[in-house]
Protein backbone atom coordinates (compact mmCIF):
# COMPACT_ATOMS: atom_id res chain seq x y z
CA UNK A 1 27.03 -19.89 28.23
CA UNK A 2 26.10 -21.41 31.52
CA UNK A 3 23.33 -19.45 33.53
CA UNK A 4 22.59 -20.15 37.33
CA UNK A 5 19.54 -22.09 37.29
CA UNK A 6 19.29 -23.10 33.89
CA UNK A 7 19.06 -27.03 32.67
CA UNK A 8 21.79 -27.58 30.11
CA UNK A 9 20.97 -27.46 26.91
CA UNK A 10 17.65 -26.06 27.91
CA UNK A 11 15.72 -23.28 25.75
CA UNK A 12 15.98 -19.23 26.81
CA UNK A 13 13.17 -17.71 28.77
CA UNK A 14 9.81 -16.31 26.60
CA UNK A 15 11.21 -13.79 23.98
CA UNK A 16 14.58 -14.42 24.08
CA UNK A 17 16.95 -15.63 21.88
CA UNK A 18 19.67 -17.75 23.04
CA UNK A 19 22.99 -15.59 20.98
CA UNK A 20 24.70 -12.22 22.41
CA UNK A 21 24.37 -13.10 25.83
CA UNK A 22 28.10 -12.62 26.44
CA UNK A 23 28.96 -9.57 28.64
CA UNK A 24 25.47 -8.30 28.35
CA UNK A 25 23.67 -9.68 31.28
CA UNK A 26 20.81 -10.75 29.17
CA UNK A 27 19.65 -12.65 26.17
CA UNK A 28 19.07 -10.87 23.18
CA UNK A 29 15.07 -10.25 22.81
CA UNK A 30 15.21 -9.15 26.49
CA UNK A 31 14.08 -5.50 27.01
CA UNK A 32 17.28 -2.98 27.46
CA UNK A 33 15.79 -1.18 29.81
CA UNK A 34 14.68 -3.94 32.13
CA UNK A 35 16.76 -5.96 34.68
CA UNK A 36 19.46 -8.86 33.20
CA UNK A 37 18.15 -12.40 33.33
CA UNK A 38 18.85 -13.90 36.82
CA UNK A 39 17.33 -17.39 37.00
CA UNK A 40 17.24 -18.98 40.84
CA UNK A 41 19.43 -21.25 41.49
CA UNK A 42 17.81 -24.56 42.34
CA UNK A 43 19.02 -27.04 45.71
CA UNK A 44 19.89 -30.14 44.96
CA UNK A 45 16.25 -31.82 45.79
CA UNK A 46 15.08 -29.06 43.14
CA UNK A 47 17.80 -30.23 40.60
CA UNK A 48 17.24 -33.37 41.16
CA UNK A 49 13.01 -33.08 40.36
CA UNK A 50 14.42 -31.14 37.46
CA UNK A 51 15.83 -34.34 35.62
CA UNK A 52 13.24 -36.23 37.09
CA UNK A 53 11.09 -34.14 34.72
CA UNK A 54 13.36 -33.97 32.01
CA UNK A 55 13.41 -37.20 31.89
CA UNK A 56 9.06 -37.35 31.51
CA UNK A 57 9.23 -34.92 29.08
CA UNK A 58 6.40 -36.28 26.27
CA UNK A 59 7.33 -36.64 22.35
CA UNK A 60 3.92 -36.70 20.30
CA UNK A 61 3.11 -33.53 20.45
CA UNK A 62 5.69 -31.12 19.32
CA UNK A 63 4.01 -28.22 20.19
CA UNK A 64 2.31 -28.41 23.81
CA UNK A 65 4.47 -27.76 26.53
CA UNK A 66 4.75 -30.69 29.35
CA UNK A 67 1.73 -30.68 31.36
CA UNK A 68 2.78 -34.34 32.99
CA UNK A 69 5.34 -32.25 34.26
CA UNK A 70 3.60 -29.62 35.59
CA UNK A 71 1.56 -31.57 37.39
CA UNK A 72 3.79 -33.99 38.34
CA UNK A 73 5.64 -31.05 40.13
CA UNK A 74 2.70 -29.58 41.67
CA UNK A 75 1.52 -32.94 43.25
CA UNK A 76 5.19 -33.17 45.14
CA UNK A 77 4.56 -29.80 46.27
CA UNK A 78 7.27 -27.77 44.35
CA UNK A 79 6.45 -24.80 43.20
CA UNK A 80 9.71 -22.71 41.91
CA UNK A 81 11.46 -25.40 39.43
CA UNK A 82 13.34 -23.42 36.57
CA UNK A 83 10.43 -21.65 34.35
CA UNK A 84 12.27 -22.90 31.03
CA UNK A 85 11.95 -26.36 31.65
CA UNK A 86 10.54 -28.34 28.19
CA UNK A 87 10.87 -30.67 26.01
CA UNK A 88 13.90 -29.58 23.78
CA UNK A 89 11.28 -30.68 20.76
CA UNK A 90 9.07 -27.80 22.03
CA UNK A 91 8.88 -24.99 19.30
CA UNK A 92 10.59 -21.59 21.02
CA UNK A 93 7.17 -19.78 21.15
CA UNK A 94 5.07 -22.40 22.38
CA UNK A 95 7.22 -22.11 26.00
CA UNK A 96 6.82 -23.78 29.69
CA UNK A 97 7.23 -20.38 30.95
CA UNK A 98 3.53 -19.53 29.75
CA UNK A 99 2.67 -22.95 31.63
CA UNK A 100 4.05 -22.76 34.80
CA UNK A 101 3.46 -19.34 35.80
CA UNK A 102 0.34 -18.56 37.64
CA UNK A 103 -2.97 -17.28 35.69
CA UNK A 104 -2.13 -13.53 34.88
CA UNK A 105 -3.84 -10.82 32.89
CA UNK A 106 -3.78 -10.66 28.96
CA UNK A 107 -2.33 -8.11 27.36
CA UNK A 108 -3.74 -8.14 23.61
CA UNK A 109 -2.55 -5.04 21.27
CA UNK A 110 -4.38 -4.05 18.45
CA UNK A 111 -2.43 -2.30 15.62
CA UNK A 112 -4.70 -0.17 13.83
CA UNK A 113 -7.08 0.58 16.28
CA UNK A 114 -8.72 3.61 15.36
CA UNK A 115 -9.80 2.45 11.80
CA UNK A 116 -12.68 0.24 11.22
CA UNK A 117 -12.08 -2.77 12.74
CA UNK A 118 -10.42 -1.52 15.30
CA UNK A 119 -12.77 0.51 16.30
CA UNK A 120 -15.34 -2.02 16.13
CA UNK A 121 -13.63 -4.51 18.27
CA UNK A 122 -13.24 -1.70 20.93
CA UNK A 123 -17.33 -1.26 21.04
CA UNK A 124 -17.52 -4.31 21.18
CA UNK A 125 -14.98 -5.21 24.37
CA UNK A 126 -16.05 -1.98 25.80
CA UNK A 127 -20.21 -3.13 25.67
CA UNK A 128 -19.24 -6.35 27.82
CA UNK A 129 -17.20 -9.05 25.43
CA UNK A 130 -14.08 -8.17 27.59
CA UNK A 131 -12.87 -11.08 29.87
CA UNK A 132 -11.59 -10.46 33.26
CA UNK A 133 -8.18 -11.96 32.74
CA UNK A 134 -7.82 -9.51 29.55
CA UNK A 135 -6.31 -6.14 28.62
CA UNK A 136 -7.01 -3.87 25.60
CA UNK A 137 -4.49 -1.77 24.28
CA UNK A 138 -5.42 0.27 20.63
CA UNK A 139 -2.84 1.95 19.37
CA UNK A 140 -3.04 4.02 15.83
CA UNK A 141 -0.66 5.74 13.47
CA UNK A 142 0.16 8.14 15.67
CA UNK A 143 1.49 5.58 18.45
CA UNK A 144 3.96 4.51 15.64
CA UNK A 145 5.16 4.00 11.95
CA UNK A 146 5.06 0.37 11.62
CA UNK A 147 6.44 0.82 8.39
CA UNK A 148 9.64 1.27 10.86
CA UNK A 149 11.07 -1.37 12.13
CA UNK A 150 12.65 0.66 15.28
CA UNK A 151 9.47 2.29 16.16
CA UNK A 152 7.65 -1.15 15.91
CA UNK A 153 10.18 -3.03 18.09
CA UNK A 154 9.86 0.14 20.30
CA UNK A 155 6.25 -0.13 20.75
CA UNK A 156 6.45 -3.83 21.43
CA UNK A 157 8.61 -3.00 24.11
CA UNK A 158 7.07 -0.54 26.02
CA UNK A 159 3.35 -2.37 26.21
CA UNK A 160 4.77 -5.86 26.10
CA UNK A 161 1.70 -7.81 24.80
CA UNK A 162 0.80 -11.84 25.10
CA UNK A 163 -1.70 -11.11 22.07
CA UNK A 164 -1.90 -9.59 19.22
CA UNK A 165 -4.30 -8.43 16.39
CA UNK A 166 -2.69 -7.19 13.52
CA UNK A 167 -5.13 -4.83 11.71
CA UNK A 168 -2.73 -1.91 10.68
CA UNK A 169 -2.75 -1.79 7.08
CA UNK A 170 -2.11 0.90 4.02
CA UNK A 171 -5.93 0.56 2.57
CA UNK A 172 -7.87 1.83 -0.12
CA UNK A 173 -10.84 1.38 -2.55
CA UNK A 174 -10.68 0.17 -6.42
CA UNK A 175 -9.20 3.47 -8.31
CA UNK A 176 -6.19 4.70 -5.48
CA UNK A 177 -5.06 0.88 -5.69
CA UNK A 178 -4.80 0.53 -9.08
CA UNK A 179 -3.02 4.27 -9.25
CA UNK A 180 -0.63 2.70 -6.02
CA UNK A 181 0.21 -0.22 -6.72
CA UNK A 182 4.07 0.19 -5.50
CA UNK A 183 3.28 1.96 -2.82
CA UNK A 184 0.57 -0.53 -1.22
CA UNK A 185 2.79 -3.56 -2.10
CA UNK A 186 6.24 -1.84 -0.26
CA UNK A 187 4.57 0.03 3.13
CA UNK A 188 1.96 -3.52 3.58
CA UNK A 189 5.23 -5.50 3.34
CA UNK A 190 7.07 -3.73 5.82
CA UNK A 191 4.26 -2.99 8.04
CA UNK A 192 3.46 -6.80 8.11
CA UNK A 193 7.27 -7.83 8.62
CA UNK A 194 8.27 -5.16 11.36
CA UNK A 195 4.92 -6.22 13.63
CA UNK A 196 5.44 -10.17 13.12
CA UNK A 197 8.70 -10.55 13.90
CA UNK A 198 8.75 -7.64 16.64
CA UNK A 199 5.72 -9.96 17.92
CA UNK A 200 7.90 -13.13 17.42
CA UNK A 201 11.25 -11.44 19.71
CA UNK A 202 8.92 -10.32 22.08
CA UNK A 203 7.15 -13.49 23.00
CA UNK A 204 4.06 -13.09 21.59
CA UNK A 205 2.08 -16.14 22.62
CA UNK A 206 -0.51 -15.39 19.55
CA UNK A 207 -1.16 -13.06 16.49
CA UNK A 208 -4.18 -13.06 14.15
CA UNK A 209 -3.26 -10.26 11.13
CA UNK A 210 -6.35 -9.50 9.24
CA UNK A 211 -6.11 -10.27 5.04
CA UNK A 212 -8.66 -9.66 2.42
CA UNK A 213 -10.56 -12.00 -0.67
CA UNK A 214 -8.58 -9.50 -2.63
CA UNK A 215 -5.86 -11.66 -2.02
CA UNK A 216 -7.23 -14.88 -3.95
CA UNK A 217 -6.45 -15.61 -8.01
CA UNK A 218 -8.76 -14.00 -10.13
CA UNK A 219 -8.55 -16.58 -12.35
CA UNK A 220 -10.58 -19.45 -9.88
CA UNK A 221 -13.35 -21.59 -9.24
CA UNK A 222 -16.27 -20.83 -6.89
CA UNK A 223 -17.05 -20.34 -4.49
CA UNK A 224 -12.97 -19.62 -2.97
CA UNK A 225 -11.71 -21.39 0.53
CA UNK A 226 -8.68 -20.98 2.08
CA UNK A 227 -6.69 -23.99 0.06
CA UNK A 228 -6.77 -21.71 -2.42
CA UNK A 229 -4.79 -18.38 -1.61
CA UNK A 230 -2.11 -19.16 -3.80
CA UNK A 231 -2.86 -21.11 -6.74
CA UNK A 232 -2.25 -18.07 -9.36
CA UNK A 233 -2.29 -14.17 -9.75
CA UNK A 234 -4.91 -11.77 -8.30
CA UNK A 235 -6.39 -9.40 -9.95
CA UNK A 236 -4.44 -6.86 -11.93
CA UNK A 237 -6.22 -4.41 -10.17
CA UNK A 238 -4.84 -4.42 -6.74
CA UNK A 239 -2.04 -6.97 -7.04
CA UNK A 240 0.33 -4.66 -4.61
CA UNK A 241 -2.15 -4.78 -1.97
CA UNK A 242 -3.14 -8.41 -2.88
CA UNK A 243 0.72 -9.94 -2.63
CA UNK A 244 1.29 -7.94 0.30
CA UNK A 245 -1.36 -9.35 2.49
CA UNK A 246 -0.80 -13.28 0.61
CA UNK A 247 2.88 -12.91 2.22
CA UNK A 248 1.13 -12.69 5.48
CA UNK A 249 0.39 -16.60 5.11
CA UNK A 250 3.86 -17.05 4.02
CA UNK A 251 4.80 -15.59 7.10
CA UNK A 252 2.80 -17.33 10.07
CA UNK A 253 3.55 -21.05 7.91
CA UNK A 254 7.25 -19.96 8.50
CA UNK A 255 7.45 -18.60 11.94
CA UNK A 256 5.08 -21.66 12.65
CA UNK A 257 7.58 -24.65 11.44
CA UNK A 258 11.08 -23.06 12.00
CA UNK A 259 9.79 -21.43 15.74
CA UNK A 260 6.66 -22.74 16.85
CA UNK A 261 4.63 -19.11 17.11
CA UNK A 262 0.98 -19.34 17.06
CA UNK A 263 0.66 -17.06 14.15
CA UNK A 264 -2.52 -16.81 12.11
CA UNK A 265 -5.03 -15.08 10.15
CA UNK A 266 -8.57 -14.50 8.95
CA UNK A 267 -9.76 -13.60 5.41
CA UNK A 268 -13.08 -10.91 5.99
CA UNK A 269 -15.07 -10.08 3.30
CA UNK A 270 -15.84 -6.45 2.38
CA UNK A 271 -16.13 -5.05 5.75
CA UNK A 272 -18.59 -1.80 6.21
CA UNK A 273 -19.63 -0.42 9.17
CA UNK A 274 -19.14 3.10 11.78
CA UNK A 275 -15.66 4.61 11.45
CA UNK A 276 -15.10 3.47 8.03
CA UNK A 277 -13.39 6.01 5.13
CA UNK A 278 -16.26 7.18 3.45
CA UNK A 279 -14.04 9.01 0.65
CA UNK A 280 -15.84 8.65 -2.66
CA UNK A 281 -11.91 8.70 -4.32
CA UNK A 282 -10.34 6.50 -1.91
CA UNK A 283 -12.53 4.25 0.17
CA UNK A 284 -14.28 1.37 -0.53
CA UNK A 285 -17.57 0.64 -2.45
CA UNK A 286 -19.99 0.38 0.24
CA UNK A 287 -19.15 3.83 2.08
CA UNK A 288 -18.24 5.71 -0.78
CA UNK A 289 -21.65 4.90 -1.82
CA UNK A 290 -22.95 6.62 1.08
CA UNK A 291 -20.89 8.92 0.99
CA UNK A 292 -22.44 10.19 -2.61
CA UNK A 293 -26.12 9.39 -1.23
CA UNK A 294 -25.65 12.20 1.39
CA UNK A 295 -24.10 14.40 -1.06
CA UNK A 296 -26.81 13.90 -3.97
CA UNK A 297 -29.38 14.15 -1.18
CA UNK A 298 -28.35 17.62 0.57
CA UNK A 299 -27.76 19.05 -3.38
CA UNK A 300 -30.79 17.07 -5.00
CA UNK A 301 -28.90 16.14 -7.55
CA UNK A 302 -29.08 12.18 -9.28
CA UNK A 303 -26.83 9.88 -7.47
CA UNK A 304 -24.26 8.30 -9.88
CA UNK A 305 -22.33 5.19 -9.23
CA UNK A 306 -19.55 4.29 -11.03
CA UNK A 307 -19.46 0.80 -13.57
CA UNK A 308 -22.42 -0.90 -14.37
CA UNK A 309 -23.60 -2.36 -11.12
CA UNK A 310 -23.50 -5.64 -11.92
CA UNK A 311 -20.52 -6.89 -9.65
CA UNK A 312 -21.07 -9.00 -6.82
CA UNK A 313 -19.75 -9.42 -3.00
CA UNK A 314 -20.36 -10.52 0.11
CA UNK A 315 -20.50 -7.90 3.07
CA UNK A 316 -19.83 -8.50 6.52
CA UNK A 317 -20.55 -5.42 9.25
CA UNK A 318 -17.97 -4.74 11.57
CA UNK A 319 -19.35 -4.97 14.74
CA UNK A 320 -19.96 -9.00 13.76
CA UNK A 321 -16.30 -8.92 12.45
CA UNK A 322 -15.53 -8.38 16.05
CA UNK A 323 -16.95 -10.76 17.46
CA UNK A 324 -15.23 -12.97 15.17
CA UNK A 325 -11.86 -11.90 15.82
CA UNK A 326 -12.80 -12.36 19.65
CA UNK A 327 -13.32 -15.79 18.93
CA UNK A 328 -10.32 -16.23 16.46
CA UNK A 329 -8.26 -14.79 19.53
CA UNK A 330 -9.22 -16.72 22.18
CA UNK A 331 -10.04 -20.40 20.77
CA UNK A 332 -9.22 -20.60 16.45
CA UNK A 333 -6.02 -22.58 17.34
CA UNK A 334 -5.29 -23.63 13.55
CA UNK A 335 -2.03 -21.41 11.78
CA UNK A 336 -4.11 -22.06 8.89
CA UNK A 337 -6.04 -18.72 7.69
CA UNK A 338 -10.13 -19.14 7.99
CA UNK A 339 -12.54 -17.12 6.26
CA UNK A 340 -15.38 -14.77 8.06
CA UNK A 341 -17.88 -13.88 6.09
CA UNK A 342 -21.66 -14.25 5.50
CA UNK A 343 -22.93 -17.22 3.34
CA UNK A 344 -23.00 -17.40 -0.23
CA UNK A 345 -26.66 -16.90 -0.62
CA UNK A 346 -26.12 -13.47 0.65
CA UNK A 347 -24.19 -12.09 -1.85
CA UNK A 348 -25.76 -8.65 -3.93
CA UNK A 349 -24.61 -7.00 -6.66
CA UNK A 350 -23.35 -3.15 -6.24
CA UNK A 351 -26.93 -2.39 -7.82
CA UNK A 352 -28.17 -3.82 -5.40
CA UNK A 353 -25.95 -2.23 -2.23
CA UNK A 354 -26.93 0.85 -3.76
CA UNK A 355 -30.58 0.74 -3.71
CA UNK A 356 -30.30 -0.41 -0.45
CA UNK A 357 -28.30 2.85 0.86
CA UNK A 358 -31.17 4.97 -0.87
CA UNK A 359 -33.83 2.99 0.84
CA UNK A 360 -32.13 3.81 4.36
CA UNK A 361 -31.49 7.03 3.38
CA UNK A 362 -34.55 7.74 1.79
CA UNK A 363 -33.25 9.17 -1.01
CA UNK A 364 -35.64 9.98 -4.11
CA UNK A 365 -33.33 11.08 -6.96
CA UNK A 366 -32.66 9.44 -9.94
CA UNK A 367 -29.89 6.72 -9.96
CA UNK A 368 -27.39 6.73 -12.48
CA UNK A 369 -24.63 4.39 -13.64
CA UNK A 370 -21.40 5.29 -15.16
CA UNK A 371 -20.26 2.64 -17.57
CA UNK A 372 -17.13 4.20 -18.71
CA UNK A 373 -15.58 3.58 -14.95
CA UNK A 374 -14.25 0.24 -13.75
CA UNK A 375 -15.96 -2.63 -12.44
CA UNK A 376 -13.28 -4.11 -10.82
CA UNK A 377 -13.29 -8.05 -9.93
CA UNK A 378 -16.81 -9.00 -11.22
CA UNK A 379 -17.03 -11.72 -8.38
CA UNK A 380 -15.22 -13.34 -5.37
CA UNK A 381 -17.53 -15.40 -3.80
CA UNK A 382 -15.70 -16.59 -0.64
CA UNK A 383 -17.06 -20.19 1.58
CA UNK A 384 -17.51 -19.61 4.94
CA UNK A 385 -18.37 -23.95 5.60
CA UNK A 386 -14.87 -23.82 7.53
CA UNK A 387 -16.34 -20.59 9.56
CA UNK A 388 -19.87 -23.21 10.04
CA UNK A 389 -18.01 -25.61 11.28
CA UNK A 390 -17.01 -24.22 14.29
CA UNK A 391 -19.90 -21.72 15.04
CA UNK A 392 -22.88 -23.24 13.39
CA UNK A 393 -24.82 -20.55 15.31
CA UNK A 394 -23.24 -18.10 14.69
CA UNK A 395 -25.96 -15.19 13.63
CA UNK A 396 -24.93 -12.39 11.14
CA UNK A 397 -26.43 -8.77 11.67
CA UNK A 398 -29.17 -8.72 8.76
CA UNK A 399 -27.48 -6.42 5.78
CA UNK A 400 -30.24 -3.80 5.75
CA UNK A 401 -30.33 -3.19 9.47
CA UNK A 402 -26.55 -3.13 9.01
CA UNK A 403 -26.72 -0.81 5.91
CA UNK A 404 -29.59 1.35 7.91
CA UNK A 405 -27.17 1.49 11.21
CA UNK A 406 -24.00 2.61 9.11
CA UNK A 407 -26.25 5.42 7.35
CA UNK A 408 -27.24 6.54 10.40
CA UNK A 409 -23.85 6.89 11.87
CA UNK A 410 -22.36 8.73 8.97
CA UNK A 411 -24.81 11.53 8.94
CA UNK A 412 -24.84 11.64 12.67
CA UNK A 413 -20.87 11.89 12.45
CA UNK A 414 -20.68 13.28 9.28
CA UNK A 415 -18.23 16.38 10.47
CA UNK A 416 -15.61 13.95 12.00
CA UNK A 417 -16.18 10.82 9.75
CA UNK A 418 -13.35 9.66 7.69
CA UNK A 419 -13.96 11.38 4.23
């Protein structure tokens, strides 16, 4: 189909897709309830700079628009060529359009942005990491059921981001996923699906989604990297969960070679922090625990954790998870996934966590351990040398200051925390 302004052969603008054009007025991808695609038409000097271009268009990279072009076209004082003009070998996502127009404000959606992270990277932006050129939108449950792919397309539509972190997620400690399997395998799958490829007809210029180290084999070597996501079976404990977020990496690799989108991801450790669900039945280890340290405190009863004690992770507070993903966003340029997380040497045991919480709580029951409960994983020590590579300065919040801020939050909060 032949559009006024348009080189032949010549890709659709950002976010559209070149079929169903025919009596519409507009590509499909193209919001219904904004005006049909009307490209200017160019005057014959214009067309003629247009092939000129064409004709410069560069080969070795596949991905990066032409910015010979671009310049060429700005030295000669021409301003209003066709916005769509690229090499054909340029990836649909990775479009001239974002090039050649002027320097205009970001607009970077966060799905699940009332839940721990999300909240987190809010403080954060809100205490002064925001950019000029960059606007926040957190939306929650209640904006939408991503598990719809309607509603997701629909929410796409009506905020129409450049960036996106993917956070949304069905979550939940050791015992609901191994009662859940199903159900966290089938609502992460179509939660994950609906908001990449909503992202991907929309013109998303970049995603990060956020996995888990629940997602490597449990049968491994250590400590794990990122080369290894898929080289067997996780853990029988939360393999619904665990597939569900692996498919994520599926995902970007594919939308990456068959479309060019700057998809990727990062692989957190066990994330604590403010706003977490402290639910001793549902949540996870760390604010559970905290959970039962303010409960065995205000009833003076012993504090019992459940297993022995002796399994061991890496934790990573939230507010220095956000600064991470402020990073990832704005200069990790690999599709590749890269861990965030705290060094080796900084892994405890659950005893250990434990004791901690009671210190900053100053707790002085006795602590108990139930043995007939499940340990879970007993380790998943996760490299962050990729991580050191590119921030070798980077300075993690000490995890007793952490533990000691979180504490203080929850029983600050405790009516309106997550429980």
């Amino acid at each position: 189909v032949a559009v006024p302004g348009r080189l032949p052969g010549s890709p659709p603008p950002r976010g559209c897709r070149p079929a169903a054009m025919e009596g519409t007025g507009r590509p499909r991808g193209c919001s219904a309830g904004g005006p049909a695609f009307q490209a200017p038409r160019p005057s014959s000097s214009r067309a003629f700079l247009a092939g000129l271009l064409w004709g410069m268009k560069g080969r070795t990279d596949p991905v990066r628009p032409l910015s010979m072009g671009l310049r060429a076209s700005t030295f000669l004082g021409v301003t209003d060529i066709p916005l769509m003009l690229r090499s054909p070998f340029a990836p649909a996502c990775a479009d001239l359009a974002v090039m050649a127009e002027p320097a205009r404000t970001k607009r970077i959606l966060v799905t699940g942005g009332s839940g721990l992270v999300g909240r987190a990277i809010e403080k954060v932006v809100a205490d002064g990491a925001r950019q000029p050129d960059e606007e926040w939108i957190f939306v929650s449950s209640k904006d939408a059921d991503l598990t719809n792919a309607a509603e997701t397309r629909a929410l796409f539509e009506k905020h129409r981001p450049t960036h996106v972190i993917h956070l949304a997620a069905m979550v939940g400690g050791l015992f609901k996923n191994i009662k859940y399997n199903l159900d966290f395998w089938r609502k992460n799958v179509h939660i994950n699906d609906n908001v990449l490829h909503s992202a991907y007809e929309c013109g998303v210029q970049k995603v990060v989604s956020c996995l888990s180290t629940c997602i490597f084999p449990d049968r491994t070597t250590y400590p794990i990297d990122e080369t290894m996501i898929h080289n067997g079976p996780p853990h029988s404990s939360n393999f619904g969960y665990s597939y569900a977020k692996r498919m994520i990496d599926v995902q970007n690799r594919g939308y990456f070679e068959q479309h060019g989108c700057r998809f990727t991801a990062v692989i957190p450790t066990n994330v604590f922090g403010p706003h977490d669900n402290y639910s001793i039945e549902d949540g996870h280890v760390l604010p559970g625990l905290i959970h039962k340290v303010y409960l065995a405190k205000q009833r003076g009863a012993a504090l019992t954790v459940w297993g022995t004690g002796t399994p061991r992770r890496q934790f990573i507070y939230s507010l220095d998870l956000a600064r991470l993903f402020l990073w990832v966003l704005r200069e990790y340029d690999e599709v590749e996934p890269i861990i965030l997380s705290v060094g080796e040497d900084d892994e405890v045991s659950i005893r250990e966590a434990a004791e901690c919480i009671v210190k900053a709580m100053d707790f002085q029951g006795e602590l108990l351990f139930d043995t007939t409960k499940s340990d879970g994983q007993f380790k998943k020590t996760a490299s962050n040398s990729k991580l050191k590579r590119y921030l070798p300065d980077f300075k993690f919040t000490p995890f007793e200051q952490a533990v000691k801020e979180t504490c203080n939050w929850f029983c600050s909060n405790y009516d309106i925390a997550r429980k």
